[in-house]
Structure formats: structure tokens, C-alpha cells
Protein backbone atom coordinates (compact mmCIF):
# COMPACT_ATOMS: atom_id res chain seq x y z
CA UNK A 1 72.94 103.11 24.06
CA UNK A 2 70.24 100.70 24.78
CA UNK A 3 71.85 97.20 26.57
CA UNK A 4 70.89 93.75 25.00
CA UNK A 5 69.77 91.03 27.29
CA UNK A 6 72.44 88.10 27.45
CA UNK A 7 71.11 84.88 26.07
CA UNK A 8 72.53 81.67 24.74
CA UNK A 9 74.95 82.22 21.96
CA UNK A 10 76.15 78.88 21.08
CA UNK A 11 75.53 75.55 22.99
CA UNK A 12 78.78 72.88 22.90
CA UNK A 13 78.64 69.16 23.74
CA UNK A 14 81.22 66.96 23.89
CA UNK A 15 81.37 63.25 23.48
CA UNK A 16 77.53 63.12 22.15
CA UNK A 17 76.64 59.52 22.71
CA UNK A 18 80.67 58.75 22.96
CA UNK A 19 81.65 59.80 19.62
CA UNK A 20 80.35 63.01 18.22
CA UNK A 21 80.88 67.01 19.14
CA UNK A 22 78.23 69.16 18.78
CA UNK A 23 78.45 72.90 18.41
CA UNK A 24 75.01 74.78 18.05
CA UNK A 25 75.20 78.50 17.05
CA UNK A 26 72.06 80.44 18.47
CA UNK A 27 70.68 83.50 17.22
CA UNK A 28 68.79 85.88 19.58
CA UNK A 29 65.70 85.91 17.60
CA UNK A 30 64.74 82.31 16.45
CA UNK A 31 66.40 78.97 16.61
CA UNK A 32 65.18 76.04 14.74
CA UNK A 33 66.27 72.73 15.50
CA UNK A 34 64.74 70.02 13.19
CA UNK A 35 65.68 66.50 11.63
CA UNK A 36 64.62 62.89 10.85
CA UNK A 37 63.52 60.44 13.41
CA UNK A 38 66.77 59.17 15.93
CA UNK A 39 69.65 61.79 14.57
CA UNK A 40 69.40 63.59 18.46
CA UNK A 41 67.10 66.35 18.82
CA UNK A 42 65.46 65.60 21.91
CA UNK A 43 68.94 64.34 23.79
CA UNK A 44 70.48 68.01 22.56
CA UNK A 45 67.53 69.42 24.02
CA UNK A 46 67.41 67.21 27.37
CA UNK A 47 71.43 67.62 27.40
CA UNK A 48 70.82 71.38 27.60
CA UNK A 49 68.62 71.51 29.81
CA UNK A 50 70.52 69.53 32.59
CA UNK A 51 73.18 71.47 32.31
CA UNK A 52 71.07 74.75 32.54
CA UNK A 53 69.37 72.78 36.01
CA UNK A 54 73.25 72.08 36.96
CA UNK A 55 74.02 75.65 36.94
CA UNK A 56 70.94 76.43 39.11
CA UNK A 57 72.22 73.76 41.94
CA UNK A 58 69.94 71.16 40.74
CA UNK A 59 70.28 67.01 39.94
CA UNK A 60 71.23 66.45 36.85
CA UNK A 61 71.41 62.74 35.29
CA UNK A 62 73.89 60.97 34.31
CA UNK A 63 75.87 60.72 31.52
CA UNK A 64 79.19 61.35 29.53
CA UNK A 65 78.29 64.01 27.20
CA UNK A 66 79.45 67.37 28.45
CA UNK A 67 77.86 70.56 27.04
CA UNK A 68 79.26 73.83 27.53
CA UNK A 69 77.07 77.26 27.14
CA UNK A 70 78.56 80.74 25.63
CA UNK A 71 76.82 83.69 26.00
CA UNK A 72 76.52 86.94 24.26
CA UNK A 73 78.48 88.21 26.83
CA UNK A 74 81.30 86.19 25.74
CA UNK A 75 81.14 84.64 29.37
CA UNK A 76 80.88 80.22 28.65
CA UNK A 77 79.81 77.87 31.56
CA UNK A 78 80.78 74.24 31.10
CA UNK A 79 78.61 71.78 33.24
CA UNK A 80 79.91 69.51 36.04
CA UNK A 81 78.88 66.25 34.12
């Protein structure tokens, strides 16, 4: 049986500029992550990727969202935000 990679199944952040939860399912194929102007995209995306930098030992920025990654695996890392 041929073994799937582990990616990101679903991306979870907390307190989203102090007041809203986000919970992104992923799909392994294509992910599409669109809106108007000022509803978040770009802090989900620069959220993520902090906490993907924390995980590697790196700075992160501050802030008071917390995300939390799950992967296929089943296996979920929360960041240290």
C-alpha cells in the first residue's frame, strides 16, 4: 500500500484579533483562501506561518492569537504564542 505524505489537515486559531476562532479545513490537493478587502486573509496566512517558524525554533512575533496545526496523521501542534 502506497504511504501518503503528511500535510496540513486543518489550521485552528484562537482569539483572531481578540474575538473570533478560526478553523480552516485543508484538502491535500488545493486550498483556496479568498475574500473582500480587511475580513483577514493575509493575518491567517502570516498567523500560520509564525507558528510553522515557531515549530522550527525560530522568532515569532507577537501577538494573542494562537493557531494550532492538525495533520493527516492525526498528530496537532499548538504554537507557543
Amino acid at each position: 500500500m502506497k504511504k501518503q505524505a503528511d500535510y496540513i489537515k486543518r489550521i485552528e486559531i484562537k482569539r483572531l484579533w481578540g474575538r473570533k476562532d478560526i478553523s480552516w479545513e485543508l484538502r491535500p490537493d488545493v486550498n483556496i483562501l479568498s475574500g473582500v478587502n480587511g475580513i483577514g486573509k493575509s493575518t491567517i496566512l502570516n498567523r500560520s506561518v509564525n507558528s510553522l517558524t515557531a515549530l522550527e525554533g525560530g522568532a515569532l512575533s507577537n501577538g494573542s492569537a494562537r493557531c494550532t496545526f492538525c495533520l493527516l496523521s492525526g498528530r496537532c501542534y499548538p504554537d507557543t504564542l
